[in-house]
C-alpha atoms as a PDB file:
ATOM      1  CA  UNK A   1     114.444  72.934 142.126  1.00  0.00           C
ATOM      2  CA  UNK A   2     114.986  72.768 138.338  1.00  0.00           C
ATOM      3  CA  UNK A   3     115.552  69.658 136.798  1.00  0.00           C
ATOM      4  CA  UNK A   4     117.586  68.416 134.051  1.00  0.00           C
ATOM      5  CA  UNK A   5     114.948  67.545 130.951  1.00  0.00           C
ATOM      6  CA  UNK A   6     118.010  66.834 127.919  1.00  0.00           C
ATOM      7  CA  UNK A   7     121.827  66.082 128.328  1.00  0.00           C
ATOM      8  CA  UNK A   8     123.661  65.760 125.076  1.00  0.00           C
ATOM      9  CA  UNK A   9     127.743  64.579 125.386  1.00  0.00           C
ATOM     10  CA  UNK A  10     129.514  67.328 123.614  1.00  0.00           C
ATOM     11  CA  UNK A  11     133.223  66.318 123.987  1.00  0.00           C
ATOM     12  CA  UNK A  12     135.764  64.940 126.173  1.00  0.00           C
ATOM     13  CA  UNK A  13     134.147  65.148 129.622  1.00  0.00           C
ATOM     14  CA  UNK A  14     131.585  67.689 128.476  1.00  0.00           C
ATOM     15  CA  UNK A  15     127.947  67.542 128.416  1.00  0.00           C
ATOM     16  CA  UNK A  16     125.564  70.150 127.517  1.00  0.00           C
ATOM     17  CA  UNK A  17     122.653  70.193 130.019  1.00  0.00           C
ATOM     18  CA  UNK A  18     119.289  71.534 129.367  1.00  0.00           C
ATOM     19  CA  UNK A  19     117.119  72.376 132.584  1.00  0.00           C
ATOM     20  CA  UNK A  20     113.202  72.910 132.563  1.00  0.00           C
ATOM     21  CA  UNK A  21     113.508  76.380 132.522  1.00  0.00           C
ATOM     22  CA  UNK A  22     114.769  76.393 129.746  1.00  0.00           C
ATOM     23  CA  UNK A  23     118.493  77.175 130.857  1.00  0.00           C
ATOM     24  CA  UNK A  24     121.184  75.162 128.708  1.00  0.00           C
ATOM     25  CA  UNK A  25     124.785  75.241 128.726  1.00  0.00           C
ATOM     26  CA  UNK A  26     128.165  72.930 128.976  1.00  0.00           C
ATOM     27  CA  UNK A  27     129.417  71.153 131.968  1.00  0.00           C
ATOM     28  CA  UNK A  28     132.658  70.135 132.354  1.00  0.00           C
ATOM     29  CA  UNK A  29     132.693  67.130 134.327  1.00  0.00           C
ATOM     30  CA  UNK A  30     136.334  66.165 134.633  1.00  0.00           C
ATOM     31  CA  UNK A  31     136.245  67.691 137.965  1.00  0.00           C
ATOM     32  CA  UNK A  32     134.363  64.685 139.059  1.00  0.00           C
ATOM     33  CA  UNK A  33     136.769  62.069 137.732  1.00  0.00           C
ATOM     34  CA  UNK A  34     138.836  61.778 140.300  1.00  0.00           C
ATOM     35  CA  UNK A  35     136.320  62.179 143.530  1.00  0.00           C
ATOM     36  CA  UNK A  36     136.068  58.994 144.982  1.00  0.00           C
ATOM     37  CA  UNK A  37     135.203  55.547 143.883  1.00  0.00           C
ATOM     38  CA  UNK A  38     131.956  56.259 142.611  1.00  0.00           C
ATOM     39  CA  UNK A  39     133.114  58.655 139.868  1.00  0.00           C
ATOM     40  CA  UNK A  40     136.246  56.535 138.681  1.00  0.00           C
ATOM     41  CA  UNK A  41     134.385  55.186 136.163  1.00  0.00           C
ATOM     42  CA  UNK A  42     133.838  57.927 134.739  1.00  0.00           C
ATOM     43  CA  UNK A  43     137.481  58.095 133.553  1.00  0.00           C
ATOM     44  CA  UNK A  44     136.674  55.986 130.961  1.00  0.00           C
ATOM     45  CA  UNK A  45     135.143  57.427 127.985  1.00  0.00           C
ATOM     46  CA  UNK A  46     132.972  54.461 126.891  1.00  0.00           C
ATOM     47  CA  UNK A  47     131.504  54.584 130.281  1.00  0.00           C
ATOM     48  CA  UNK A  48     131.135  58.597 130.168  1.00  0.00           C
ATOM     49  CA  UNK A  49     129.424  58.465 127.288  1.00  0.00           C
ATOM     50  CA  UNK A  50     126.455  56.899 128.660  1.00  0.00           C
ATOM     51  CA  UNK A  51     124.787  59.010 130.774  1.00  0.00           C
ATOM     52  CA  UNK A  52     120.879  59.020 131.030  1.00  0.00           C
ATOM     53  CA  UNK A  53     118.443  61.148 132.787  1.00  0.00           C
ATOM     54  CA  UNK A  54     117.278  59.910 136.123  1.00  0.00           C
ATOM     55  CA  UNK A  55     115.117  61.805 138.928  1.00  0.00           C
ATOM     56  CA  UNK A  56     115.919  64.970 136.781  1.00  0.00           C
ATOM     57  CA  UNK A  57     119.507  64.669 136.985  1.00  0.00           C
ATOM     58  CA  UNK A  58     122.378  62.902 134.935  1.00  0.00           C
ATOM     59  CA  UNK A  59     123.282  59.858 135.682  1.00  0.00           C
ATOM     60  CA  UNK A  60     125.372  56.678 135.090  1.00  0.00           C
ATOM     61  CA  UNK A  61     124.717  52.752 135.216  1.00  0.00           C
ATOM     62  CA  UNK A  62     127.416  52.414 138.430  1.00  0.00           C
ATOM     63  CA  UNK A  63     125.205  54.707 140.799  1.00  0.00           C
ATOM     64  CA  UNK A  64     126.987  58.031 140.128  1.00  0.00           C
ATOM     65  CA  UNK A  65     124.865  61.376 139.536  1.00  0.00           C
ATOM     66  CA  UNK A  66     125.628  65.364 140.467  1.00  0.00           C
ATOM     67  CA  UNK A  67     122.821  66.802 141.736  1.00  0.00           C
ATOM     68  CA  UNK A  68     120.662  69.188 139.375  1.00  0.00           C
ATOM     69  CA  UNK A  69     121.547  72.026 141.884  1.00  0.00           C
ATOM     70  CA  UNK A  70     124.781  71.788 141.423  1.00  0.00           C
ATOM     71  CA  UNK A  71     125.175  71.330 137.870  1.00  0.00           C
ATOM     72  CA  UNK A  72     122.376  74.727 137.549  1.00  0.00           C
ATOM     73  CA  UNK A  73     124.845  77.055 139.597  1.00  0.00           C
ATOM     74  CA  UNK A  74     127.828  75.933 137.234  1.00  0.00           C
ATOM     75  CA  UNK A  75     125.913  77.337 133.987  1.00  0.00           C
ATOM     76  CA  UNK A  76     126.643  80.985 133.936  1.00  0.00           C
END
């Protein structure tokens, strides 16, 4: 499993992830906005914008996260 060690907001729903083995790249997360209750937040750009790095995977304050797995297969 690699984990996510930096995440740095780029623009509009992107982030750019950087993974222990030294893999980086952007992530698009607007895909996420509308899945469910837990990512509605998200919608809101204040709230976006403050992601943080917990159990090696981005996160936010309501509970939502995408698993580092998932995230690692989206950078090509």
């Amino acid at each position: 499993m690699n984990d996510i060690t930096k995440i740095n907001y780029k623009d509009n729903y992107i982030y750019t992830i950087a993974f222990d083995d030294g893999k980086t790249g952007d992530i698009d997360f607007s895909e996420y906005v509308d899945r469910g209750s837990i990512f509605a937040p998200l919608k809101n750009k204040t709230f976006f914008k403050q992601a943080f790095l917990e159990g090696g995977t981005i996160a936010w304050k309501n509970g939502a996260d995408v698993s580092p797995e998932t995230l690692y297969e989206k950078i090509q």
